[in-house]
N, C-alpha and C. Protein backbone atom coordinates (compact mmCIF):
# COMPACT_ATOMS: atom_id res chain seq x y z
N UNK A 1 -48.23 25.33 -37.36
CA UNK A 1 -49.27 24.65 -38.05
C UNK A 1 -49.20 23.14 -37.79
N UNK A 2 -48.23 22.07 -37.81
CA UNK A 2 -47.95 21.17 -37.90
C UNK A 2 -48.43 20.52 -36.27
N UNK A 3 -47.91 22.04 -35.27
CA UNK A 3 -48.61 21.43 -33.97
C UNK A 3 -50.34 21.18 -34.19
N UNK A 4 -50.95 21.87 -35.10
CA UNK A 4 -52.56 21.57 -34.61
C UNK A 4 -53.13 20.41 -34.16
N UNK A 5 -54.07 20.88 -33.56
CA UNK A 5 -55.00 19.42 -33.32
C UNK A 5 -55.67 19.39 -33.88
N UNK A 6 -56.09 20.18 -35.25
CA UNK A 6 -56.98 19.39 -36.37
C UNK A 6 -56.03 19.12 -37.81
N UNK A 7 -55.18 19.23 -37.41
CA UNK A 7 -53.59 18.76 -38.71
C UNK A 7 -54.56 16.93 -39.65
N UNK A 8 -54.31 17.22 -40.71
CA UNK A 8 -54.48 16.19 -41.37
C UNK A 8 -53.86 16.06 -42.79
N UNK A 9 -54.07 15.46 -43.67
CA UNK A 9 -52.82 15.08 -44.77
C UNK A 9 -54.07 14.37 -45.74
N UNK A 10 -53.56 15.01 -47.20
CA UNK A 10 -53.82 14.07 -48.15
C UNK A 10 -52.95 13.90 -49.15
N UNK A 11 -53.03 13.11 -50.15
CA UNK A 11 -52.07 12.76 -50.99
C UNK A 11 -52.73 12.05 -52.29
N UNK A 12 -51.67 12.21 -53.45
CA UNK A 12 -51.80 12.12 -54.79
C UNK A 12 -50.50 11.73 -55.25
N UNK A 13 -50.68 11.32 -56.67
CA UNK A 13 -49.36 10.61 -57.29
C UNK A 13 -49.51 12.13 -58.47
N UNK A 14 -48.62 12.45 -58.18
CA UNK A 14 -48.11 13.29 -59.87
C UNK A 14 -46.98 12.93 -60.62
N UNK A 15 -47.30 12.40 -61.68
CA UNK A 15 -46.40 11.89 -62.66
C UNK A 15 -45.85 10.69 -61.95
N UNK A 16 -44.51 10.52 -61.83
CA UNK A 16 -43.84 9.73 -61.23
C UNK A 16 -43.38 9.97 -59.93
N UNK A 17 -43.83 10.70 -59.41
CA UNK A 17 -43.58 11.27 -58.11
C UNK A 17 -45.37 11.49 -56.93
N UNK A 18 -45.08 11.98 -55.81
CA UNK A 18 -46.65 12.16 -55.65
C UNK A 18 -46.37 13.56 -54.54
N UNK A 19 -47.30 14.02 -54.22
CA UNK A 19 -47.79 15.53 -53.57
C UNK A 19 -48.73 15.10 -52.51
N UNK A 20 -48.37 15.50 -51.24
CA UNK A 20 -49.16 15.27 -49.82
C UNK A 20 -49.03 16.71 -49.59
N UNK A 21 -50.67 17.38 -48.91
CA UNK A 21 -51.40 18.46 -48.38
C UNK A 21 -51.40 17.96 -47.01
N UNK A 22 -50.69 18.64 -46.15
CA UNK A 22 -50.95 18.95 -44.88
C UNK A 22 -51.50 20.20 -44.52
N UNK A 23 -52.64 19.97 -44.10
CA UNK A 23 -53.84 20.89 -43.45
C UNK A 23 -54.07 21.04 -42.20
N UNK A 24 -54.37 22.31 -41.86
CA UNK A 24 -54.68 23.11 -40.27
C UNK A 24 -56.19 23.50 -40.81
N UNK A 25 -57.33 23.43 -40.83
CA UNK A 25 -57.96 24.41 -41.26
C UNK A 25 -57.80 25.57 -39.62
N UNK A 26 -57.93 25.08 -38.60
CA UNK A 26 -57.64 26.36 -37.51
C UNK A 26 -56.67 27.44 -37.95
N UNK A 27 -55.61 26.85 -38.74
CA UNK A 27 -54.76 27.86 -39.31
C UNK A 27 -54.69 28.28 -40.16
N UNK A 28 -56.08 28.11 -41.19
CA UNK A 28 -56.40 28.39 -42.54
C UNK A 28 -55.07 28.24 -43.55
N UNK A 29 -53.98 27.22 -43.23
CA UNK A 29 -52.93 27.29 -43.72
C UNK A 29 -52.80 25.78 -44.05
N UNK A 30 -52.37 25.06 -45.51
CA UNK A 30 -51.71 24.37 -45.58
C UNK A 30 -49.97 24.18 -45.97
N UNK A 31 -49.62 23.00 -46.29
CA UNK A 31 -48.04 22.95 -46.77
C UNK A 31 -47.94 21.70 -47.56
N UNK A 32 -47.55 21.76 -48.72
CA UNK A 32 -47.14 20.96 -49.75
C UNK A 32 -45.71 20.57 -49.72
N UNK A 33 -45.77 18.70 -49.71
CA UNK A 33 -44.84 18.61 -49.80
C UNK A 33 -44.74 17.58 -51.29
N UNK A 34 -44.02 17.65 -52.39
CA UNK A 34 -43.92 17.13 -53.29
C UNK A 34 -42.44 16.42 -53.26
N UNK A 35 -43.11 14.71 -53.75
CA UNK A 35 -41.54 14.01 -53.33
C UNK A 35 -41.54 13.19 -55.15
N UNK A 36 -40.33 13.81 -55.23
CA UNK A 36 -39.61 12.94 -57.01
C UNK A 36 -40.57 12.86 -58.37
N UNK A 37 -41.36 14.70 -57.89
CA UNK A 37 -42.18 15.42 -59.49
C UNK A 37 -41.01 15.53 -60.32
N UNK A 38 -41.32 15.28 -61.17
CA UNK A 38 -40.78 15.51 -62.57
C UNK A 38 -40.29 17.22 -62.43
N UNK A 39 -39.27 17.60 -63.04
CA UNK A 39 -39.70 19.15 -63.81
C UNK A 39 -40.50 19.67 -64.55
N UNK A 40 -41.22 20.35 -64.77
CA UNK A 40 -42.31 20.71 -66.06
C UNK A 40 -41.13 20.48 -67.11
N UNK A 41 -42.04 20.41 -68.25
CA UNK A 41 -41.04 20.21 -69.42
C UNK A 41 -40.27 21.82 -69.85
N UNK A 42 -39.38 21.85 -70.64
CA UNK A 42 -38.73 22.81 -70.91
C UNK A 42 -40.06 24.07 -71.32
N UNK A 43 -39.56 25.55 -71.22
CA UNK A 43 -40.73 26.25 -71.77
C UNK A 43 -42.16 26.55 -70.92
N UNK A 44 -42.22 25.62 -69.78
CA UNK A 44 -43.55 25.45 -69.05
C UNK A 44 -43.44 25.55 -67.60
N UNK A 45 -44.58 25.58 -66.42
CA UNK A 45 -44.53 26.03 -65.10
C UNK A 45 -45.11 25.06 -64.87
N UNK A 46 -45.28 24.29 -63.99
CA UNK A 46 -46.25 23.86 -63.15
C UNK A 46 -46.96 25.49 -62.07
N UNK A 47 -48.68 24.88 -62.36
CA UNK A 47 -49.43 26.33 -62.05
C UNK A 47 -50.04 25.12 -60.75
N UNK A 48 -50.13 26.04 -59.32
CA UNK A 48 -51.33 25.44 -58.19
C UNK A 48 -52.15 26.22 -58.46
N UNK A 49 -53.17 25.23 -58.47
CA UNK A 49 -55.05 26.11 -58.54
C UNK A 49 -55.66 25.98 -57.00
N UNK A 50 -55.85 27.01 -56.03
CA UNK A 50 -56.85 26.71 -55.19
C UNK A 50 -58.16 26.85 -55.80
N UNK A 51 -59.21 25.45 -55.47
CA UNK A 51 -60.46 25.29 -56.44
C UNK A 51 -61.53 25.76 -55.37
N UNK A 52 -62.33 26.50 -55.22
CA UNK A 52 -64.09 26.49 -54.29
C UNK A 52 -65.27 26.66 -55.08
N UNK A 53 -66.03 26.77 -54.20
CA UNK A 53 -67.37 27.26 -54.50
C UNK A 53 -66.98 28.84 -55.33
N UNK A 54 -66.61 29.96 -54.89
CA UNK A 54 -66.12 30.67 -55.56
C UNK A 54 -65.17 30.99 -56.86
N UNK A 55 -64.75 29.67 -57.02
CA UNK A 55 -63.67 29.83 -58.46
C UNK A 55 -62.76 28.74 -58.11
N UNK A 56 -61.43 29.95 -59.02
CA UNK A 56 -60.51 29.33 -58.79
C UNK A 56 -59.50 30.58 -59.20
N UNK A 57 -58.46 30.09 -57.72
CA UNK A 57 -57.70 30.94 -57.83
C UNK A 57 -55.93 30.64 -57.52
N UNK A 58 -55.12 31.31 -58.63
CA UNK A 58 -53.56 30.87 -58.65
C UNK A 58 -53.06 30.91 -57.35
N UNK A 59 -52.50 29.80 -56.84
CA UNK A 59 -51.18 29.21 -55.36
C UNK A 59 -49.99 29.57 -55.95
N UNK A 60 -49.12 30.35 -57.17
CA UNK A 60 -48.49 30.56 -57.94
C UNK A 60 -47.68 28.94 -58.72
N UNK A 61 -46.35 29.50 -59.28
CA UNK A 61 -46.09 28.71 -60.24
C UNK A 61 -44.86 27.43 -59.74
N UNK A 62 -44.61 26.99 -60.29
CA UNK A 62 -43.20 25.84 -60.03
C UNK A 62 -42.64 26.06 -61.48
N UNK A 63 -41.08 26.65 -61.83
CA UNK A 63 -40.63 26.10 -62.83
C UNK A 63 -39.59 25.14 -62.77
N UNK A 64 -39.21 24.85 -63.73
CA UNK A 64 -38.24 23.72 -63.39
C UNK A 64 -37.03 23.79 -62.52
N UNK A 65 -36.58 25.09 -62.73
CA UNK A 65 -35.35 25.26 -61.79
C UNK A 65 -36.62 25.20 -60.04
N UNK A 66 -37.14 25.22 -59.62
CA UNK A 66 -38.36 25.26 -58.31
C UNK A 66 -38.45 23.72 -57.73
N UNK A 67 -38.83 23.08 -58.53
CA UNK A 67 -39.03 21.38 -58.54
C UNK A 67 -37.22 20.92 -58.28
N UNK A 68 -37.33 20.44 -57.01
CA UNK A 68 -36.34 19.33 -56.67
C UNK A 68 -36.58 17.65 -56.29
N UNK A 69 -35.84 17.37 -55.64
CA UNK A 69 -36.49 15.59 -55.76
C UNK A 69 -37.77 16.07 -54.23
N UNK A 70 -37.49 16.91 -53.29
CA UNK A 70 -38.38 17.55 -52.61
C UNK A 70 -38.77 18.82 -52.47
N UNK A 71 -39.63 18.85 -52.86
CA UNK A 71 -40.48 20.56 -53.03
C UNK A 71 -41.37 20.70 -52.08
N UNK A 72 -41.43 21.77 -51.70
CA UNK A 72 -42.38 22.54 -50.30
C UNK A 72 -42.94 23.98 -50.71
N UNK A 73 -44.13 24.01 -50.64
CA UNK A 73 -44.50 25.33 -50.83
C UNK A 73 -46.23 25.67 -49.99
N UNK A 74 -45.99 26.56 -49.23
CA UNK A 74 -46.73 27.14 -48.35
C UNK A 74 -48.00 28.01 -48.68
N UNK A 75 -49.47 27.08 -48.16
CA UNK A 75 -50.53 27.49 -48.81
C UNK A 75 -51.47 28.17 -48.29
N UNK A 76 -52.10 29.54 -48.01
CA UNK A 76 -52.66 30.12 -47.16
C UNK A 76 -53.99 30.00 -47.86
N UNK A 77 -54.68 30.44 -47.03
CA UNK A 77 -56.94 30.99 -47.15
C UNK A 77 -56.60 29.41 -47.87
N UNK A 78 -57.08 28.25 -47.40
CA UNK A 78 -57.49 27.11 -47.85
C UNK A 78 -58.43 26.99 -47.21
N UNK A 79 -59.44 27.63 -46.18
CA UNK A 79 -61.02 27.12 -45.75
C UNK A 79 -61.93 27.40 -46.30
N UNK A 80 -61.44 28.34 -47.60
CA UNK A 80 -62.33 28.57 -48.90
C UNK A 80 -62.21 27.90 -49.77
N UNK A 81 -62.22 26.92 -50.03
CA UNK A 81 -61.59 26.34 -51.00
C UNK A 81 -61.67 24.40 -51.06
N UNK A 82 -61.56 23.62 -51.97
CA UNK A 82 -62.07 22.29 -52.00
C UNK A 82 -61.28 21.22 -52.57
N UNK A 83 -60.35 21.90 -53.36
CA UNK A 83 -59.06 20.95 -53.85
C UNK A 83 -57.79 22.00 -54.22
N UNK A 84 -56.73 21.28 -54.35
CA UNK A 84 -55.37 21.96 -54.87
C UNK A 84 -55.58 21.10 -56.11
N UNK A 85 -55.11 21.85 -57.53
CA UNK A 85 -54.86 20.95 -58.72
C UNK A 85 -53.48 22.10 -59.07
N UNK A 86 -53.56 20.77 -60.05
CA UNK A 86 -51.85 21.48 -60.61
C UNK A 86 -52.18 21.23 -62.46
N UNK A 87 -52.32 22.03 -62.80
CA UNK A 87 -51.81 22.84 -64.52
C UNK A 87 -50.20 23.11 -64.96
N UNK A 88 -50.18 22.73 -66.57
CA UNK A 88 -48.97 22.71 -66.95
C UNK A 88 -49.34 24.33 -67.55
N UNK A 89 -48.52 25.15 -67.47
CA UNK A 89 -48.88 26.73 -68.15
C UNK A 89 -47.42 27.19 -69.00
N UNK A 90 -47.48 27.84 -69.37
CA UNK A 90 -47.02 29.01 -69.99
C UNK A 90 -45.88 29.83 -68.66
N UNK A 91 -44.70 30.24 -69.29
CA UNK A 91 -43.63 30.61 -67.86
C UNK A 91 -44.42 31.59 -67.96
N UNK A 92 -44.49 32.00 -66.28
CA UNK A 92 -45.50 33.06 -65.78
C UNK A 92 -46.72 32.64 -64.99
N UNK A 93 -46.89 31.92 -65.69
CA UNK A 93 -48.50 31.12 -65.10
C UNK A 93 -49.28 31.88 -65.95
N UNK A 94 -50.69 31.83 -65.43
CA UNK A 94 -51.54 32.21 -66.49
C UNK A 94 -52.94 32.84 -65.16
N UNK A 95 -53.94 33.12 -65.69
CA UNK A 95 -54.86 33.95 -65.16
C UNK A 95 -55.95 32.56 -64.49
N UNK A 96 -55.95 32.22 -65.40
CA UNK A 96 -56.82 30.96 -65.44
C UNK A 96 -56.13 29.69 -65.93
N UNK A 97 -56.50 28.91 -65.62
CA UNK A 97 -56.12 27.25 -65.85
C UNK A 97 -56.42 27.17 -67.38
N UNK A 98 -55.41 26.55 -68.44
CA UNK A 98 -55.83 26.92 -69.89
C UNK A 98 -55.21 25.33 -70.10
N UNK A 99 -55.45 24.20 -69.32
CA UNK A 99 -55.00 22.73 -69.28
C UNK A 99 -55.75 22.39 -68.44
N UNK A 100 -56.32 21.04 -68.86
CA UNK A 100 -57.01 19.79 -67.58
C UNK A 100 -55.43 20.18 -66.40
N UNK A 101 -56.41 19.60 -65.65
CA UNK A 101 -55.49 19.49 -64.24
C UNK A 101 -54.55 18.39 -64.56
N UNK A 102 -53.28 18.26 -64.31
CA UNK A 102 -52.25 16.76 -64.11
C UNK A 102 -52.40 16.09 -62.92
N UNK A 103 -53.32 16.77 -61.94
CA UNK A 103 -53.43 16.15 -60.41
C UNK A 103 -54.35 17.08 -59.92
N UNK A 104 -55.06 16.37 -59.32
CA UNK A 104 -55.60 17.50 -58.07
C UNK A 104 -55.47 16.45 -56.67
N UNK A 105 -55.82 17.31 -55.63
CA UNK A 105 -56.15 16.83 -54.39
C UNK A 105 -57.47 17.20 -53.50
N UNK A 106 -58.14 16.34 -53.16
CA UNK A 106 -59.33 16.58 -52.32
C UNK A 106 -59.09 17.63 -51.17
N UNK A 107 -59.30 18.75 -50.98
CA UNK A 107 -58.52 19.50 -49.19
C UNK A 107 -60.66 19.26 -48.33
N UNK A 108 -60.97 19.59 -49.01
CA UNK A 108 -62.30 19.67 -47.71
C UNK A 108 -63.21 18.48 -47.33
């Protein structure tokens, strides 16, 4: 992925830390890299939302033991789709987003 020739990057501050999307759309694949996020607080997940025209649908969860000072997590079918946001949830995650977003990112 990283070889493509349509590879591009965006980025956001979360909390005290921030989250860069590296994107292929040729590879319908992105990769998150999150540098010095917080842990969710005790009790809670950080949830990824892929957002489109069609909805929105769970990238799964981060709990605190997940979140290090660098986190990576691998994002597939993103050419459907228009932002990554991140929700504080319930351990497990949840069906739907049941919190404003703490971040999102622009992908399209």
């Amino acid at each position: 992925m990283f070889s493509a020739e349509d590879l591009r990057s965006t980025s956001a501050q979360v909390a005290t830390g921030s989250a860069t999307v590296y994107l292929a759309p040729s590879a319908d694949t992105a990769v998150l890299v999150m540098n010095s996020v917080p842990p969710p607080a005790p009790g809670t997940v950080y949830q990824m939302w892929l957002v489109g025209p069609a909805g929105t649908r769970s990238a799964g969860t981060m709990s605190a033991d997940d979140v290090e000072p660098v986190t990576t997590a691998v994002l597939s079918g993103i050419n459907a789709v228009d932002a990554l946001a991140f929700t504080v949830e319930p351990p497990g995650g949840s069906e739907h987003p049941t919190s404003p977003p703490v971040a999102q990112l622009t992908l399209g």
